[in-house]
Protein backbone atom coordinates (compact mmCIF):
# COMPACT_ATOMS: atom_id res chain seq x y z
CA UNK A 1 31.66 -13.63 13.65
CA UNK A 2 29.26 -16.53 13.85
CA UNK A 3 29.85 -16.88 9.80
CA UNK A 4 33.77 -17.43 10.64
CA UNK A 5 32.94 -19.43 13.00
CA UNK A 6 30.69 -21.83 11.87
CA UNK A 7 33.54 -21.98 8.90
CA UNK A 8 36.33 -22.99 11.37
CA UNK A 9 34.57 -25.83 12.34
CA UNK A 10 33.56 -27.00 9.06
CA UNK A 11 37.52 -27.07 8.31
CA UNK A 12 38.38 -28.58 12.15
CA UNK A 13 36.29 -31.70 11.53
CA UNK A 14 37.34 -33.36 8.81
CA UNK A 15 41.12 -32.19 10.17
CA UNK A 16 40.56 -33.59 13.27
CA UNK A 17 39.49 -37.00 11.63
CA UNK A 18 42.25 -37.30 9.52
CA UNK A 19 44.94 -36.59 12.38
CA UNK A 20 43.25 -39.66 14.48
CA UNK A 21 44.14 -41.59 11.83
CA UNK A 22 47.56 -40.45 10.97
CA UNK A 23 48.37 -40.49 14.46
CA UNK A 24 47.50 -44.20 15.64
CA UNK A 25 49.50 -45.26 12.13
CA UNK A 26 52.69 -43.35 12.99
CA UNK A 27 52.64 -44.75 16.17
CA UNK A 28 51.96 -47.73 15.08
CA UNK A 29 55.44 -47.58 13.29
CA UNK A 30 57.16 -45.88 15.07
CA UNK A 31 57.16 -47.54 18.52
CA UNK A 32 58.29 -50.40 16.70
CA UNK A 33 61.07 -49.30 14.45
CA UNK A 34 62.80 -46.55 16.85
CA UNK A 35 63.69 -49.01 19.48
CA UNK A 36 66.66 -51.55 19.26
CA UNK A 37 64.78 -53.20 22.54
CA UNK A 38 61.86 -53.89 20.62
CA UNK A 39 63.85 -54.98 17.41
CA UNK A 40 65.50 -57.58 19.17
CA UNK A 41 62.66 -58.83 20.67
CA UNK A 42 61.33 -59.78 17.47
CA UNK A 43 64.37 -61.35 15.96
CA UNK A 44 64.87 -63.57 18.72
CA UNK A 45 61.28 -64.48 18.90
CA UNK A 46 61.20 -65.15 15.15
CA UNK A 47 63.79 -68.22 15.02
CA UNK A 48 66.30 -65.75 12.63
CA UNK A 49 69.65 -66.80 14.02
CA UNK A 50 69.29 -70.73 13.75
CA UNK A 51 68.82 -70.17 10.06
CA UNK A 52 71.67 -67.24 9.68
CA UNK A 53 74.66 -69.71 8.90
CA UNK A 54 72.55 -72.19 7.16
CA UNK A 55 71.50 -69.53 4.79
CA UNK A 56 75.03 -68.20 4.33
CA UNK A 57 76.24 -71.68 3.77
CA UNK A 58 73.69 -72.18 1.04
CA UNK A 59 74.77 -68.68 -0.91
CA UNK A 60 78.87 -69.62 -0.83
CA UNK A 61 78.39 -73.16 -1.48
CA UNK A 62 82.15 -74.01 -1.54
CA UNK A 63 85.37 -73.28 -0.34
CA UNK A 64 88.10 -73.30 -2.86
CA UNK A 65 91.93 -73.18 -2.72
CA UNK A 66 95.60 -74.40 -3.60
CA UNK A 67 94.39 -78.04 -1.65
CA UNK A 68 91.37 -77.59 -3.61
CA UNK A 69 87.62 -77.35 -2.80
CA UNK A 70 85.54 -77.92 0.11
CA UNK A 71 81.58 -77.99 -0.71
CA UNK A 72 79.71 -76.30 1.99
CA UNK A 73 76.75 -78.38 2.07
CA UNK A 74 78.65 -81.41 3.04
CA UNK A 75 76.99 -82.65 6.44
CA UNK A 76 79.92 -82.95 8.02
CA UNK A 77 80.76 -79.52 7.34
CA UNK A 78 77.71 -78.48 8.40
CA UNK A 79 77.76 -80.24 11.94
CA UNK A 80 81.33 -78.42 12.36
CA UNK A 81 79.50 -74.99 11.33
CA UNK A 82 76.95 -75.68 13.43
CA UNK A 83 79.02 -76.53 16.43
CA UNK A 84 81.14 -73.29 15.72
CA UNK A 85 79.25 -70.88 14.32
CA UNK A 86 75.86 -71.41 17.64
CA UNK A 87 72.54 -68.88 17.63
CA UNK A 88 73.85 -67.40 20.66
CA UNK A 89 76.99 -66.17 18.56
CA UNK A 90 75.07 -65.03 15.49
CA UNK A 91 72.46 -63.40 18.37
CA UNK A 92 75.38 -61.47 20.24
CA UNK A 93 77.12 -60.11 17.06
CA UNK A 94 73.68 -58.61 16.29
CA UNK A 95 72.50 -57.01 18.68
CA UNK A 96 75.58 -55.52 18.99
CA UNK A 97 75.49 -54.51 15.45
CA UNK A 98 72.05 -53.22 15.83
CA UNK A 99 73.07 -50.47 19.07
CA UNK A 100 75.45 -49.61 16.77
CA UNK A 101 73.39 -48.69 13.94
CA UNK A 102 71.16 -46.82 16.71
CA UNK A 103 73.55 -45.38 18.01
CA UNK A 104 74.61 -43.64 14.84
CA UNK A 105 70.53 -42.98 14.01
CA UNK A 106 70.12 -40.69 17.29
CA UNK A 107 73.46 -38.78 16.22
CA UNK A 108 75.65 -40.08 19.04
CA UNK A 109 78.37 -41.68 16.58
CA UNK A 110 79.32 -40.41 13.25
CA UNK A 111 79.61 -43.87 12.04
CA UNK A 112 77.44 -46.64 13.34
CA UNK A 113 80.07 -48.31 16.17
CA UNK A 114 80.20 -51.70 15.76
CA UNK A 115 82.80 -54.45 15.30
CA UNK A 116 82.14 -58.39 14.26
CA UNK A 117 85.75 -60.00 14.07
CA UNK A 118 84.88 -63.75 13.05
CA UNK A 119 88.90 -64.44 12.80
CA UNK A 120 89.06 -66.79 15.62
CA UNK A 121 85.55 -68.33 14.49
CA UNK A 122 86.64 -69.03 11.38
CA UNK A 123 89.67 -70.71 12.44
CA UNK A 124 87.65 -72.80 15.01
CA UNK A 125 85.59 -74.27 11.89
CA UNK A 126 88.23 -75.32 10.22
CA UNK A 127 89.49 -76.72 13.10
CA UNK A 128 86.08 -78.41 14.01
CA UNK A 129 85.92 -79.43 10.02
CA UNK A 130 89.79 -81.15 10.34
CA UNK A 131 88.56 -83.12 13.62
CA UNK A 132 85.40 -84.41 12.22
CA UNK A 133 86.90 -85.39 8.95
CA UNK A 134 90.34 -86.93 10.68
CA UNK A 135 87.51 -89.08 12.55
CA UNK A 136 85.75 -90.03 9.47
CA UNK A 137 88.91 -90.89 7.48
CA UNK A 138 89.82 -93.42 10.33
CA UNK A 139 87.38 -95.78 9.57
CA UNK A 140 88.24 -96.08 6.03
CA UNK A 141 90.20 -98.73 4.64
CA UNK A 142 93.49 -98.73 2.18
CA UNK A 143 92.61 -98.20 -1.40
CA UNK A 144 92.89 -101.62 -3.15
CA UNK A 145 93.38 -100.20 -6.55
CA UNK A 146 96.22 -97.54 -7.18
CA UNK A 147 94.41 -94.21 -6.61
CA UNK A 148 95.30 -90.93 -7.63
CA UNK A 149 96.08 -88.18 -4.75
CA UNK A 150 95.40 -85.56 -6.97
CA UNK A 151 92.04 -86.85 -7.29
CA UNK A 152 90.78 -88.00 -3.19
CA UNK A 153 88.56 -86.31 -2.13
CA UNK A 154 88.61 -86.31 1.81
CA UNK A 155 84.85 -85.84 2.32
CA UNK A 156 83.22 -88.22 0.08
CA UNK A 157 86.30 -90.68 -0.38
CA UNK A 158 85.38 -94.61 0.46
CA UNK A 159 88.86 -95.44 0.83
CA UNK A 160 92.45 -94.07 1.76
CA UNK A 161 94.68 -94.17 -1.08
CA UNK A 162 98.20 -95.36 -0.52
CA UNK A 163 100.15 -93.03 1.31
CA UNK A 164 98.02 -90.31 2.96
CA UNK A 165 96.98 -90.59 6.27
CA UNK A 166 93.92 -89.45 8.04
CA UNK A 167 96.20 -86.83 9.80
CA UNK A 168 97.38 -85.41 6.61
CA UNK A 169 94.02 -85.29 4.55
CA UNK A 170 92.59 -83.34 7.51
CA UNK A 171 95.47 -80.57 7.50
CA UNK A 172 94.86 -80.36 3.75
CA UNK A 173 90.84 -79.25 4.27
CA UNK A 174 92.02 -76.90 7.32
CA UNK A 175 94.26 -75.32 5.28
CA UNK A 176 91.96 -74.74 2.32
CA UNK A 177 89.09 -73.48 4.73
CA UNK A 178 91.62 -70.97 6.04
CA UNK A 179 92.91 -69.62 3.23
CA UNK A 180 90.54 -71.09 0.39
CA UNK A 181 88.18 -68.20 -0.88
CA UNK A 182 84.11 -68.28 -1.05
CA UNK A 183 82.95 -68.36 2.88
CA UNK A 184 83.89 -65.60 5.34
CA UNK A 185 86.61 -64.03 2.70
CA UNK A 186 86.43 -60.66 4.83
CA UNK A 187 86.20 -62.17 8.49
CA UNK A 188 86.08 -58.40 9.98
CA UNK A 189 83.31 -56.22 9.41
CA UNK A 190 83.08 -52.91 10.89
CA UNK A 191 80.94 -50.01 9.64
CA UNK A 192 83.70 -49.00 7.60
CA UNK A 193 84.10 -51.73 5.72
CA UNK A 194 80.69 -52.18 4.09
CA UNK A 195 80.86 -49.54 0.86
CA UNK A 196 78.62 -49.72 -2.15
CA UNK A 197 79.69 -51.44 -5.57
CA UNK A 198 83.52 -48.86 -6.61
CA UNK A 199 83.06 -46.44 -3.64
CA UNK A 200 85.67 -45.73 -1.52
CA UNK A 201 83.15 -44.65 1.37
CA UNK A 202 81.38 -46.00 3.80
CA UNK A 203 78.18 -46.95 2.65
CA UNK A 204 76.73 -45.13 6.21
CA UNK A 205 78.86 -41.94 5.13
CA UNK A 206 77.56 -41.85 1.37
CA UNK A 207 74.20 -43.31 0.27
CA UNK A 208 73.20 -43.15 3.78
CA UNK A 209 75.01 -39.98 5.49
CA UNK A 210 71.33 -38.38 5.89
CA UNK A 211 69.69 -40.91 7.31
CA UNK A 212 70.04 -39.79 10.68
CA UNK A 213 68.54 -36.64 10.12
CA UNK A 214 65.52 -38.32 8.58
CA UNK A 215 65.23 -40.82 11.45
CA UNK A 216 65.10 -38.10 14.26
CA UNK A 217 62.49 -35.97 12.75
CA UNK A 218 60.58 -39.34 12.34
CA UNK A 219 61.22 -40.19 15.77
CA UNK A 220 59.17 -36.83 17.25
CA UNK A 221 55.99 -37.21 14.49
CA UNK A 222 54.30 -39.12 17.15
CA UNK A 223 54.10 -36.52 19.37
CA UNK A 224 53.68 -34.04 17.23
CA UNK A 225 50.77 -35.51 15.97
CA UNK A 226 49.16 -36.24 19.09
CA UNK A 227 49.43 -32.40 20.09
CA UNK A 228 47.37 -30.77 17.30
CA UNK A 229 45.29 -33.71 17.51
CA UNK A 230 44.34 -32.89 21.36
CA UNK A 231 44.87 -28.91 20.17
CA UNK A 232 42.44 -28.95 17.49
CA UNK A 233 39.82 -31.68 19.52
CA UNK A 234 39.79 -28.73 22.14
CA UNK A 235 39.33 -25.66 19.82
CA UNK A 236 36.58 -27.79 17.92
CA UNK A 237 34.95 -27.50 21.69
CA UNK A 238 35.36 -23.86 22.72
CA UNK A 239 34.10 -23.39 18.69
CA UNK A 240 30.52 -24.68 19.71
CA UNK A 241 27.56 -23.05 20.86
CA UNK A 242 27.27 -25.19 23.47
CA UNK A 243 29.56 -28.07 25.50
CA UNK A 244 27.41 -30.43 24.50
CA UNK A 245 27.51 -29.79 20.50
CA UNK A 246 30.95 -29.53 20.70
CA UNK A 247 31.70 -32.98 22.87
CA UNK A 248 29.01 -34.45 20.04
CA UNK A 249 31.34 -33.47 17.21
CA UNK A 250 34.59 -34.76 18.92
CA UNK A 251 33.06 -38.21 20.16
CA UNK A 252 31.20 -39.58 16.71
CA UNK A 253 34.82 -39.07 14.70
CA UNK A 254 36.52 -41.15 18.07
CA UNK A 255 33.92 -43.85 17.87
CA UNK A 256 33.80 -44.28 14.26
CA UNK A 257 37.83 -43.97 13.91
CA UNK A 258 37.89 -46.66 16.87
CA UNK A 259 35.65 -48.93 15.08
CA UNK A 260 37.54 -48.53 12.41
CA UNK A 261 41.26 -49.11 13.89
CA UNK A 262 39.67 -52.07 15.57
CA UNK A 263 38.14 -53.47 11.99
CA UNK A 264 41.23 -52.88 10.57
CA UNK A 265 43.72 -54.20 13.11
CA UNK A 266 41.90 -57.77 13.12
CA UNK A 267 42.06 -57.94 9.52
CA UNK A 268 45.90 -56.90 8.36
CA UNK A 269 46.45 -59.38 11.15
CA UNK A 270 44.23 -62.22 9.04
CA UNK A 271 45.84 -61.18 5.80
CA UNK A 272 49.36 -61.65 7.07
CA UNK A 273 49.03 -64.96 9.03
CA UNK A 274 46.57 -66.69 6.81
CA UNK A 275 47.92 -64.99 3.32
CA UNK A 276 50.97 -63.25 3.09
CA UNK A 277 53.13 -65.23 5.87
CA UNK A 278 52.35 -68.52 3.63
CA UNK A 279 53.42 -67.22 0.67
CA UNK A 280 57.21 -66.30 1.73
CA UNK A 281 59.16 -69.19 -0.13
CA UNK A 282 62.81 -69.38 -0.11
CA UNK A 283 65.36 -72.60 -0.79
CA UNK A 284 65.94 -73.01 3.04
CA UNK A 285 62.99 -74.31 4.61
CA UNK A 286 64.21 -73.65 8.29
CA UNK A 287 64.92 -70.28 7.17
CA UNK A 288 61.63 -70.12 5.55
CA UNK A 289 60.21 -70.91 8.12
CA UNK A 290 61.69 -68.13 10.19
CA UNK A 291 60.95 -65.75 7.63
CA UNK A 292 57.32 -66.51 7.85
CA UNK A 293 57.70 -66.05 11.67
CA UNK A 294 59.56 -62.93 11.46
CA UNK A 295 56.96 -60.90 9.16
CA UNK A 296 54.21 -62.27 11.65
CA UNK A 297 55.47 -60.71 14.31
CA UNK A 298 56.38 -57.71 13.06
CA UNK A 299 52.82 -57.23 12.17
CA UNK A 300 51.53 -57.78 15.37
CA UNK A 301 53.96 -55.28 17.49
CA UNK A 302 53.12 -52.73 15.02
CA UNK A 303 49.42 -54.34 14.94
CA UNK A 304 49.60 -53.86 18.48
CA UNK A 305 49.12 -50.34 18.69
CA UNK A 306 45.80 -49.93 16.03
CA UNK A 307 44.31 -52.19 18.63
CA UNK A 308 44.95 -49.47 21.79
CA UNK A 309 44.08 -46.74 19.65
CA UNK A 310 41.15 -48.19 18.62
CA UNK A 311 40.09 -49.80 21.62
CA UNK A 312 41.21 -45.70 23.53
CA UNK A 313 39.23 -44.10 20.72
CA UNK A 314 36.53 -45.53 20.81
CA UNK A 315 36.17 -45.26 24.97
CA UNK A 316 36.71 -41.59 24.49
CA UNK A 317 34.18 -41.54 21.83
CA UNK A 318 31.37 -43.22 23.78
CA UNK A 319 32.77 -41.02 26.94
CA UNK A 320 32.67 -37.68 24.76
CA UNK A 321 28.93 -38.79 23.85
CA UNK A 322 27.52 -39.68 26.91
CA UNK A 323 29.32 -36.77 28.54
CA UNK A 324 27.61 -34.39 25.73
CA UNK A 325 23.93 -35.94 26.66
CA UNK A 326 24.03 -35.62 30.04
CA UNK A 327 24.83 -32.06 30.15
CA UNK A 328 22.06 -31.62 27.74
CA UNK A 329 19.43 -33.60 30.08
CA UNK A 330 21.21 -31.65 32.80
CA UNK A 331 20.71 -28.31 31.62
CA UNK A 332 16.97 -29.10 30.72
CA UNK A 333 16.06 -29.66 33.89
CA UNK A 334 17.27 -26.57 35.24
CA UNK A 335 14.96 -24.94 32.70
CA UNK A 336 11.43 -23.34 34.22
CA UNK A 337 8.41 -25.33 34.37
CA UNK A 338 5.63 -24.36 32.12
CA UNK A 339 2.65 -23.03 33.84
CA UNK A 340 -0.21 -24.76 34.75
CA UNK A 341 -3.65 -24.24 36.24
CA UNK A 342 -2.67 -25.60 39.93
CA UNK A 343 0.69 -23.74 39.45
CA UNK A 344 -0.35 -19.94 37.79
CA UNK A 345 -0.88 -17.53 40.08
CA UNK A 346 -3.90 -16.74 42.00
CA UNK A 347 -5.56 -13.21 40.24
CA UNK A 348 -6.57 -10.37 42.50
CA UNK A 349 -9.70 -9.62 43.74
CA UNK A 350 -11.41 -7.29 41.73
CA UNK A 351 -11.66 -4.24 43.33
CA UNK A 352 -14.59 -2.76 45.15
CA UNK A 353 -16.63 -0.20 43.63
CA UNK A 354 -15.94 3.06 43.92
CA UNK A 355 -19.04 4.55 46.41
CA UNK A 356 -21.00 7.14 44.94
CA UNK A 357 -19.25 10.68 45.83
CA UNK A 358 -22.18 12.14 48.34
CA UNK A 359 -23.68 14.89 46.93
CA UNK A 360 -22.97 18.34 48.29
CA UNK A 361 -25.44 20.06 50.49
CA UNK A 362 -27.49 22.97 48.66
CA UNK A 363 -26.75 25.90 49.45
CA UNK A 364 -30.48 27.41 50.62
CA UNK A 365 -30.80 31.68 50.54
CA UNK A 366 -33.23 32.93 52.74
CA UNK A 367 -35.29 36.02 51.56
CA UNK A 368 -36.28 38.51 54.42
C-alpha cells in the first residue's frame, strides 16, 4: 500500500505542475476570445475604424465606368468618404457583425445573423463626391484653347472646357460612382453572401460549418482545467503522511509556477511593445498605426490574466507553505518533554529490612 502510494504521488506532482500551467494559458485565451464584450473593447480602443475606409480606399484605388474613372485617392474623394463613410458607422456595422458571428459560435443561429446594407451609404458618397466636385468646378475658368470632352477630367481639370457646366461634370462622377465598378461592387453583405473562391455555399456552412462545435468545447476547457487542477492539488494532500508534507508539495509548484507566470507576463509584454508592435508595417500609416495598437492590446487583455494567476499562485504558494510549517511547529510542541533531573520522578525509599524472624522457643523435656 505505501509502495502504491508513494507511486501516486510521484505521478500527481509533475501532473499537478503541468495543469497550473495549462490552466492560467487557457484562460488566458479564452476570457479574451469567447466574449464579443471584450472584443469590442479592444477594437475600439485600438483606433481600427478610422483606418477601415482609408484602407479599403487604398486596395480599390478607382472607380471605373461608361463616364469613365474616378481615382479613389483623390482628396476630394476622400473628404466625401470621410464625411460619409464616419468611425461610428464602420463601429456599428461591426459590432453588429461580430454578435452575429457569436451568436452562430454558441449554436443559437445556424448561420451567423447579421446584415450590413451600405446601399444608401454608397449613394450618399456619390452624392457627397458630386457636391464637393460641383463646388470645385465653380471656381474654374472657361478653357481658352478648344478642349476635348472626351478627355476632362472633372477632378484634376484647371479649366472648364466649352460647353459643360459644373452641374453636368458633377452628375457625370455620381453616376460613375453609382454604377462604375471597383469600390463597394456588392453593397449588401450578409452571412450568406461571403462563399469561398467557385462555392456555392456559405463560407460559415462549408469550410467553417464545424466551427461551432470546436468553439464550445473550447469555451468549457477553462473550467475543466481548473477542476482536476483543485482535484488532483487535494488528492496530492490526503496522499501524504502528514498535512504538512502534503501542503509542502502543493505550495513549492504554486510559488515557482507564480514566479514564473509573473516572469513571463512582464516579458511577452516587453517583446510585443518594444519588438513586435514596431515591426507591423503596412502602406497606410494611420492604419499602421492602429495595427500596432491593436496587437498591443490584445496582448495585454490576454497578458492580463498570467499576471492574476501568477500573482494568485504564488499567494497560495507562500499560504500552502507557511500553513505546512506551522502545523509542523504546532504539532511539536504538543510532543512530551524529555526528562530531566528536576523533572524525573522522585525513586522510592528503599525498603526497610526485613527483622530477623525470632527464633522459636525450645522445646525443654523434663526427666522425672
Amino acid at each position: 500500500m505505501q509502495f502504491v502510494r508513494k507511486a501516486l504521488l510521484v505521478l500527481l506532482a509533475p501532473l499537478f505542475t503541468l495543469l497550473l500551467y495549462a490552466t492560467a494559458v487557457d484562460v488566458g485565451f479564452v476570457r479574451v476570445g469567447t466574449h464579443p464584450s471584450t472584443i469590442k473593447s479592444i477594437l475600439a480602443k485600438s483606433g481600427i475604424y478610422n483606418t477601415v475606409v482609408p484602407g479599403l480606399l487604398d486596395q480599390s484605388k478607382e472607380i471605373s465606368g461608361s463616364g469613365g474613372s474616378v481615382s479613389l485617392s483623390d482628396s476630394l474623394v476622400r473628404t466625401a468618404a470621410g464625411q460619409t463613410f464616419t468611425p461610428q458607422l464602420v463601429q456599428q456595422d461591426t459590432e453588429a457583425t461580430i454578435d452575429g458571428v457569436y451568436d452562430w459560435l454558441d449554436g443559437k443561429t445556424p448561420l451567423p445573423d447579421f446584415q450590413i446594407d451600405l446601399t444608401s451609404t454608397k449613394a450618399a458618397f456619390a452624392a457627397n463626391v458630386a457636391k464637393l466636385a460641383q463646388q470645385q468646378l465653380q471656381t474654374l475658368p472657361v478653357c481658352s484653347s478648344a478642349a476635348s470632352v472626351e478627355n476632362f477630367e472633372p477632378l484634376s481639370a484647371s479649366c472648364l472646357p466649352p460647353g459643360v457646366t459644373p452641374a453636368s461634370a458633377a452628375a457625370t462622377l455620381q453616376s460613375t460612382i453609382l454604377s462604375g465598378k471597383g469600390f463597394l461592387d456588392n453593397p449588401v453583405i450578409t452571412a450568406t453572401s461571403i462563399k469561398s473562391g467557385s462555392s456555392s455555399q456559405s463560407v460559415f456552412a462549408d469550410q467553417l460549418k464545424n466551427v461551432p462545435n470546436q468553439y464550445q468545447k473550447v469555451k468549457k476547457t477553462p473550467f475543466l482545467l481548473g477542476l482536476v487542477t483543485i482535484v488532483l492539488g487535494l488528492a496530492i494532500i490526503f496522499l501524504s503522511t502528514a498535512r504538512a508534507a502534503g501542503l509542502r508539495r502543493i505550495g513549492w509548484p504554486l510559488l515557482v509556477v507564480g514566479i514564473v507566470l509573473l516572469a513571463f507576463a512582464w516579458a511577452i509584454n516587453r517583446v510585443t511593445v518594444h519588438n513586435l508592435a514596431p515591426k507591423i508595417s503596412v502602406n497606410n500609416a494611420v492604419l499602421q498605426s492602429s495595427l500596432r495598437t491593436l496587437i498591443v492590446d490584445v496582448e495585454q487583455a490576454v497578458d492580463k490574466s498570467y499576471w492574476w494567476f501568477g500573482g494568485g499562485y504564488a499567494a497560495l504558494g507562500l499560504g500552502a507553505i507557511g500553513g505546512a510549517m506551522y502545523i509542523k511547529k504546532h504539532n511539536g510542541s504538543k510532543k512530551p518533554a524529555a526528562a530531566t533531573e528536576d523533572s524525573a520522578p522522585a525513586e522510592k525509599p528503599p525498603a526497610a529490612p526485613a527483622k530477623p524472624a525470632a527464633p522459636k522457643p525450645r522445646r525443654t523435656i523434663k526427666v522425672q
